[in-house]
Structures are given as structure tokens and as C-alpha cells.
PDB file of N, CA and C in Angstrom:
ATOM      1  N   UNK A   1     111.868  13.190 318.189  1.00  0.00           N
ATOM      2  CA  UNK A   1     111.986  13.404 316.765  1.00  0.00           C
ATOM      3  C   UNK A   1     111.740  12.106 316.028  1.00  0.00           C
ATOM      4  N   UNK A   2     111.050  11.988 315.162  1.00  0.00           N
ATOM      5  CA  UNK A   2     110.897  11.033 313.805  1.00  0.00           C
ATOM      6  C   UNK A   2     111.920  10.579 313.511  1.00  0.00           C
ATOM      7  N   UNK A   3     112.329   9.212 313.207  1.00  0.00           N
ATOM      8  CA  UNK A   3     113.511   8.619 312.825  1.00  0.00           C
ATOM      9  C   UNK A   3     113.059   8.750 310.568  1.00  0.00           C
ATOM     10  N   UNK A   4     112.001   9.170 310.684  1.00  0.00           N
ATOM     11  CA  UNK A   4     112.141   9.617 308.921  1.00  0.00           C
ATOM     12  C   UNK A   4     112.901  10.344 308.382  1.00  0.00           C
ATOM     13  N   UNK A   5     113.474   9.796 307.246  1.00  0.00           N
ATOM     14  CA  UNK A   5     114.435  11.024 306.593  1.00  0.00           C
ATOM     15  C   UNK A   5     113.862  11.246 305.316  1.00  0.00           C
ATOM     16  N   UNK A   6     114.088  12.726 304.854  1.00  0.00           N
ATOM     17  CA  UNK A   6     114.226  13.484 303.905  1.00  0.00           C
ATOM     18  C   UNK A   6     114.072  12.953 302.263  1.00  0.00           C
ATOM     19  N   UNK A   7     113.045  12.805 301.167  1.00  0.00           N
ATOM     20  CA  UNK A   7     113.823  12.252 300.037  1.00  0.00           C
ATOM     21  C   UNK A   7     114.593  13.575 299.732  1.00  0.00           C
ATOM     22  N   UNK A   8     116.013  12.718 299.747  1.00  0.00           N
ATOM     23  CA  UNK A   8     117.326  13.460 298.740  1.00  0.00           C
ATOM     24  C   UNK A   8     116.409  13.944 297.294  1.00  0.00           C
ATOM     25  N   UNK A   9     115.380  13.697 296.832  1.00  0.00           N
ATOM     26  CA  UNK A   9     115.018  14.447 295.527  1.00  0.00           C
ATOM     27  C   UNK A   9     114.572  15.800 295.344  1.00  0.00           C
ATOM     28  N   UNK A  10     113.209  15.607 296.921  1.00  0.00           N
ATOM     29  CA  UNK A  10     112.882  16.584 297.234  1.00  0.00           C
ATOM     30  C   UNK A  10     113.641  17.707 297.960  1.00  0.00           C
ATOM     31  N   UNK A  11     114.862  17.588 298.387  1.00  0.00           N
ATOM     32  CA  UNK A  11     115.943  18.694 299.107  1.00  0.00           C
ATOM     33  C   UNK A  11     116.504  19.129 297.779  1.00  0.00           C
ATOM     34  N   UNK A  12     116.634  18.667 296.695  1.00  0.00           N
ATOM     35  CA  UNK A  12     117.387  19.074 295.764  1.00  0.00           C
ATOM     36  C   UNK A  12     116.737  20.373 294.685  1.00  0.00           C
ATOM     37  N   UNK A  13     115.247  20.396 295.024  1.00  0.00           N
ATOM     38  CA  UNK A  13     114.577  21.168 294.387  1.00  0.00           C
ATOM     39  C   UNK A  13     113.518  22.161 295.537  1.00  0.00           C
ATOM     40  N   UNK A  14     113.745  21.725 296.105  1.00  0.00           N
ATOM     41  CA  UNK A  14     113.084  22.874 297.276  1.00  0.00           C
ATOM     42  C   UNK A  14     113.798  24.199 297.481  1.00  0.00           C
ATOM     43  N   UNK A  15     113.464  24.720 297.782  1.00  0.00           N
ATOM     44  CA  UNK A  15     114.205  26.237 298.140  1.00  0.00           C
ATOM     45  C   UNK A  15     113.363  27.198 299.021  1.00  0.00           C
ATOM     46  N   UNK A  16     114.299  28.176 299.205  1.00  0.00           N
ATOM     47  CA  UNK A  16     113.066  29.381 300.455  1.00  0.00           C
ATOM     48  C   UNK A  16     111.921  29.765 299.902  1.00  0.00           C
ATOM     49  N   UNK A  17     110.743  29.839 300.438  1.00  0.00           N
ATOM     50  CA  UNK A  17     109.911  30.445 299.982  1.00  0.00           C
ATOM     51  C   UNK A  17     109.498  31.826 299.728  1.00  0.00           C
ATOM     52  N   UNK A  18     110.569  32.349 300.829  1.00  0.00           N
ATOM     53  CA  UNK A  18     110.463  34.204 300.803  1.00  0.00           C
ATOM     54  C   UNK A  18     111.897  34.497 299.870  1.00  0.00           C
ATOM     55  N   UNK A  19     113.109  34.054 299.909  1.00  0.00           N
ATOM     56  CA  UNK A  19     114.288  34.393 298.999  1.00  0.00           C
ATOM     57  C   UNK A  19     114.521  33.987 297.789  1.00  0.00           C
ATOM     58  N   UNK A  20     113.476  32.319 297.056  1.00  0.00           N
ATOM     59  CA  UNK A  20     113.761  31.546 296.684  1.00  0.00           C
ATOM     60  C   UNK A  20     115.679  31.028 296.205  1.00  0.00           C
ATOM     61  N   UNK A  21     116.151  31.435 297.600  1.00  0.00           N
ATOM     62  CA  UNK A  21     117.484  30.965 297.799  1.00  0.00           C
ATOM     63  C   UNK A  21     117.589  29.463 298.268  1.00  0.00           C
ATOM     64  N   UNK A  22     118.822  28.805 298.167  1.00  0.00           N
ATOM     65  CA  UNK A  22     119.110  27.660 298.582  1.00  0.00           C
ATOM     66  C   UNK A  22     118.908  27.305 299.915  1.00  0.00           C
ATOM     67  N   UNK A  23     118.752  25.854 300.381  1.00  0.00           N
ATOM     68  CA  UNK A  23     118.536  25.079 301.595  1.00  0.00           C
ATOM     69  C   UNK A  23     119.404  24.735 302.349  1.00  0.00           C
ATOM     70  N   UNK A  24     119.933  24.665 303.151  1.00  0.00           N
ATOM     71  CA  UNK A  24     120.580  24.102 303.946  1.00  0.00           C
ATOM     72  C   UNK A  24     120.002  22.525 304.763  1.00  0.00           C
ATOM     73  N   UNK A  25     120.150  21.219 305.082  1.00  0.00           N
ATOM     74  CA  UNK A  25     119.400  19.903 305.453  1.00  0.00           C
ATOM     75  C   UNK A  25     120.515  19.908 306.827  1.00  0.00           C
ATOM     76  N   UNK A  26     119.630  20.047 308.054  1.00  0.00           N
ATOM     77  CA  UNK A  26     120.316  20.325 309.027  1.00  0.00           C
ATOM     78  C   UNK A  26     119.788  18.775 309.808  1.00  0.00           C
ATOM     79  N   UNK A  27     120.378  17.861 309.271  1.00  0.00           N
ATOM     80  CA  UNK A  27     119.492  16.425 309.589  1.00  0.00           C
ATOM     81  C   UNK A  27     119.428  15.864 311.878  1.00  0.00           C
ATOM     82  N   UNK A  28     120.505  16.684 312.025  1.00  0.00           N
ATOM     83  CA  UNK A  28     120.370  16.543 313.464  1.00  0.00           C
ATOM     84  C   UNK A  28     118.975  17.318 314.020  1.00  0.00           C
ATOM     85  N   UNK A  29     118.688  18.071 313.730  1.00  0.00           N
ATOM     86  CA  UNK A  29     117.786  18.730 314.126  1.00  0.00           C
ATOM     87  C   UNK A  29     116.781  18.847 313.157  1.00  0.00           C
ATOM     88  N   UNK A  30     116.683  18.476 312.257  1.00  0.00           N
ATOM     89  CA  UNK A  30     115.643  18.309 311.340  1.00  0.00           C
ATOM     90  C   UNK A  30     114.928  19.052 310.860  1.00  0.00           C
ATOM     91  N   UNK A  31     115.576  20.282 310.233  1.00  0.00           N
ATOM     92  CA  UNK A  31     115.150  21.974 309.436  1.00  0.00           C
ATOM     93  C   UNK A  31     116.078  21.436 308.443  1.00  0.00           C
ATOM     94  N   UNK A  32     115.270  22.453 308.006  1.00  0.00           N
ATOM     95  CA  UNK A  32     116.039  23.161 306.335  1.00  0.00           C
ATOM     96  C   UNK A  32     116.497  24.452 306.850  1.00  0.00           C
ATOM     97  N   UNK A  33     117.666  24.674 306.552  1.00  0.00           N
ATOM     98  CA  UNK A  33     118.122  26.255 306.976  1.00  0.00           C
ATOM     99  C   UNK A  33     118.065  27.282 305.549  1.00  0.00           C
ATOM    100  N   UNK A  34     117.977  28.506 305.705  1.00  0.00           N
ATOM    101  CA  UNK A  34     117.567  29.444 304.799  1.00  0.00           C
ATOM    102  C   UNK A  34     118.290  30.473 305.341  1.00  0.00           C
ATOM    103  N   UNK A  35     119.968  30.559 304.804  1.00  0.00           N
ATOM    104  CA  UNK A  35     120.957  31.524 305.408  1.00  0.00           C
ATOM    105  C   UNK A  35     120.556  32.903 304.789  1.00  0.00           C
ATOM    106  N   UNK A  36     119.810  32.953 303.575  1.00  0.00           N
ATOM    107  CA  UNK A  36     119.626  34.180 303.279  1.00  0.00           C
ATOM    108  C   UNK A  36     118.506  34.850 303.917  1.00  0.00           C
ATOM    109  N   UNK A  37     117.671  33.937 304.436  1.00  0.00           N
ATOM    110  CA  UNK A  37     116.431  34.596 304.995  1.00  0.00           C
ATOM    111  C   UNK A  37     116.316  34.621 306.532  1.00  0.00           C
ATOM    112  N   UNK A  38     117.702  33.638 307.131  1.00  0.00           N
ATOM    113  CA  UNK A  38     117.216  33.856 308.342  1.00  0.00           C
ATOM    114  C   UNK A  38     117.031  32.856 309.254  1.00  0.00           C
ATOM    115  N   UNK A  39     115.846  32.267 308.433  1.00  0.00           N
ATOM    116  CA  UNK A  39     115.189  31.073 308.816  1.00  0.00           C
ATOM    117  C   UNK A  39     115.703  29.542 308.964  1.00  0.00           C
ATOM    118  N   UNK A  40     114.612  28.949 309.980  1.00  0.00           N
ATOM    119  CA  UNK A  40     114.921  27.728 309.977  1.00  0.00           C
ATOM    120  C   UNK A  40     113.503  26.819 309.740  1.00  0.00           C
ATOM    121  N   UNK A  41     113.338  26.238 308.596  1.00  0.00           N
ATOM    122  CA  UNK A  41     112.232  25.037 308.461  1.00  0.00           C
ATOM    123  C   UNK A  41     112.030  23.812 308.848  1.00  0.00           C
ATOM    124  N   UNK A  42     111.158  23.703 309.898  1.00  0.00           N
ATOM    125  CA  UNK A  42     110.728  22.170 310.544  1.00  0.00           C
ATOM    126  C   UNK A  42     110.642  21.326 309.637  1.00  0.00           C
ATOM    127  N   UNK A  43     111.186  19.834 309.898  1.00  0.00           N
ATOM    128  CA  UNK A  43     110.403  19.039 308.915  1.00  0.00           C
ATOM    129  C   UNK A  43     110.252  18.277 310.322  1.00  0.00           C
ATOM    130  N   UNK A  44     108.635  17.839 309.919  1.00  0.00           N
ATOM    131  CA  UNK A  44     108.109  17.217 310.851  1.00  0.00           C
ATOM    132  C   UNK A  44     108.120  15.477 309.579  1.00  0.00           C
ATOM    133  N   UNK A  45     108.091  14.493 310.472  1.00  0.00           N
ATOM    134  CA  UNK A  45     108.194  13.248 309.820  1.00  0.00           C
ATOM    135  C   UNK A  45     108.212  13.133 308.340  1.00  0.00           C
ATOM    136  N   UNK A  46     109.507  13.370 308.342  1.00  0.00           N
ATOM    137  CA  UNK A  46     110.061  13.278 306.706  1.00  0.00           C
ATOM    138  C   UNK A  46     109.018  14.211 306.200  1.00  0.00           C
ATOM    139  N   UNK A  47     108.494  15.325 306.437  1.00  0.00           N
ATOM    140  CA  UNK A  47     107.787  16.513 305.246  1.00  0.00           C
ATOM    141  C   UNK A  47     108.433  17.540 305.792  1.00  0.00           C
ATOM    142  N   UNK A  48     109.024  18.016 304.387  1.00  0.00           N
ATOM    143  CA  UNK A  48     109.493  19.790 305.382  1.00  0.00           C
ATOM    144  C   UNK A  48     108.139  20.539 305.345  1.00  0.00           C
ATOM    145  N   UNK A  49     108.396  21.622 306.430  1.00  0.00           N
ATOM    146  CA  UNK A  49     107.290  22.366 306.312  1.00  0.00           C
ATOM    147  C   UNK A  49     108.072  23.884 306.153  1.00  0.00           C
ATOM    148  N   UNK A  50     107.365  24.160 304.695  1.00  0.00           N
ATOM    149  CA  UNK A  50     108.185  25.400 304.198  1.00  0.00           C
ATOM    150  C   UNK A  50     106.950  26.796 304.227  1.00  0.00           C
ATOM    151  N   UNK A  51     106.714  26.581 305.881  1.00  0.00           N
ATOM    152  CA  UNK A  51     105.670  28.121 305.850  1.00  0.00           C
ATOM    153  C   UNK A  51     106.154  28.898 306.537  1.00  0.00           C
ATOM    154  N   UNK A  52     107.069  30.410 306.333  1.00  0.00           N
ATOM    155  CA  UNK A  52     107.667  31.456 307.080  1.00  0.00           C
ATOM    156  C   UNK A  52     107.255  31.429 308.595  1.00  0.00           C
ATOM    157  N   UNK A  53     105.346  31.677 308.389  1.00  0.00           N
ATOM    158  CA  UNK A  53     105.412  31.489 309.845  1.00  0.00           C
ATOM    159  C   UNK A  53     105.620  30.407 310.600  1.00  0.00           C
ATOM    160  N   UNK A  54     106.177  29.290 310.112  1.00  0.00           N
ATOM    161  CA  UNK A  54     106.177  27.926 311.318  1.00  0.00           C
ATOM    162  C   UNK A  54     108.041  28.109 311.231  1.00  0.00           C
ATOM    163  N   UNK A  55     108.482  28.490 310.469  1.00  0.00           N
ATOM    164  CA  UNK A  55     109.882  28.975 310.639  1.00  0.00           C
ATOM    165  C   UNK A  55     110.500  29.423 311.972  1.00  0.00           C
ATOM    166  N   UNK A  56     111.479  28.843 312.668  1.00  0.00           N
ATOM    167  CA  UNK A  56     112.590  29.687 313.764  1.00  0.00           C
ATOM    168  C   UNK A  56     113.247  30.513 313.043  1.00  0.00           C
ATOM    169  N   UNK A  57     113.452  31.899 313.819  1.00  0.00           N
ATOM    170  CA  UNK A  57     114.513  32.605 313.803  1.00  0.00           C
ATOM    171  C   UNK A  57     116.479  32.138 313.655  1.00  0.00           C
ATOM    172  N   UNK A  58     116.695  32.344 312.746  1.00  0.00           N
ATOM    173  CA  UNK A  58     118.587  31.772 313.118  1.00  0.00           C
ATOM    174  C   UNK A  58     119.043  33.195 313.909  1.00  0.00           C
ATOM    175  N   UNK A  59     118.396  34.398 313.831  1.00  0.00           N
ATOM    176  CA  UNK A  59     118.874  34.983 314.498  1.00  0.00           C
ATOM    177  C   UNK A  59     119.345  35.226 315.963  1.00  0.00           C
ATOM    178  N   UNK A  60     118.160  34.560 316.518  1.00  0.00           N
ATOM    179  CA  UNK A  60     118.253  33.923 318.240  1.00  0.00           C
ATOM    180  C   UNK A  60     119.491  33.509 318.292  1.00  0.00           C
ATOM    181  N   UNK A  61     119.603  32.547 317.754  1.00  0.00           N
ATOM    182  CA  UNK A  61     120.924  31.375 317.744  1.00  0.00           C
ATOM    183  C   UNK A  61     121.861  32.536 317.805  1.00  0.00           C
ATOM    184  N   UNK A  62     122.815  33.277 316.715  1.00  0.00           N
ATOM    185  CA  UNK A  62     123.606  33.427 316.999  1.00  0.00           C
ATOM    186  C   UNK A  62     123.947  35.145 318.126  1.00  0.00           C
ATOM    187  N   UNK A  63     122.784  35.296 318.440  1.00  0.00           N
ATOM    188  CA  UNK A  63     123.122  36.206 319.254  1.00  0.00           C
ATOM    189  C   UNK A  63     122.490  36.434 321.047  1.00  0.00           C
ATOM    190  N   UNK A  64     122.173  35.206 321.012  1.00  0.00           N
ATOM    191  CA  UNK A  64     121.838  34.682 322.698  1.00  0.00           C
ATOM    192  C   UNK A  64     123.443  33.825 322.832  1.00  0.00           C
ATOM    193  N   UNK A  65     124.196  33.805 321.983  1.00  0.00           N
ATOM    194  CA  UNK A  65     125.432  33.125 322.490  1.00  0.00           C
ATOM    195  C   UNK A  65     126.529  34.227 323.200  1.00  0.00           C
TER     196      UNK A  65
END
């Protein structure tokens, strides 16, 4: 993983692209989470990447446990 972080400006105005609901900055793992949609957004070296399809499932997560 990229030791780049996030501008705090740009997390503050970003949002889902399919809910336009709020973000979650999951900085260990380096997504944006999208509790209403589901999703989880890569940010690859300090850029999020906010395209559904490059999105993980959160659903995996909590039900492979």
C-alpha cells in the first residue's frame, strides 16, 4: 500500500456515487466505505477511485464471518 494520504478537503465533499450518501475513510485499508450502498472504494495513491465497478462488496465481509 502507498504511504499517501487522503486530502481531508477532498473526503469532506466526496460522497457515493450510486446513493450520493456519506463516506466512510477507512485509512488502514485505504477505501472509502459507502454503508448505504454496500460498497467499498479503493484509493489507490492518495486518489480515491469512486467507480461502482472497481468497488468491493461489504457484504462478503460481514457474512463469510
Amino acid at each position: 500500500m502507498s504511504g499517501r494520504k487522503v486530502d481531508p478537503k477532498i473526503l469532506e465533499i466526496l460522497v457515493c456515487p450510486l446513493t450520493k450518501g456519506p463516506l466512510d475513510y477507512d485509512a488502514e485499508n485505504q477505501e472509502l466505505i459507502s454503508r448505504q450502498a454496500g460498497l467499498a472504494y479503493p484509493i489507490h495513491d492518495g486518489i480515491p477511485i469512486m467507480l461502482p465497478d472497481e468497488a468491493r462488496s461489504l457484504d462478503n465481509d460481514k457474512r463469510s464471518k
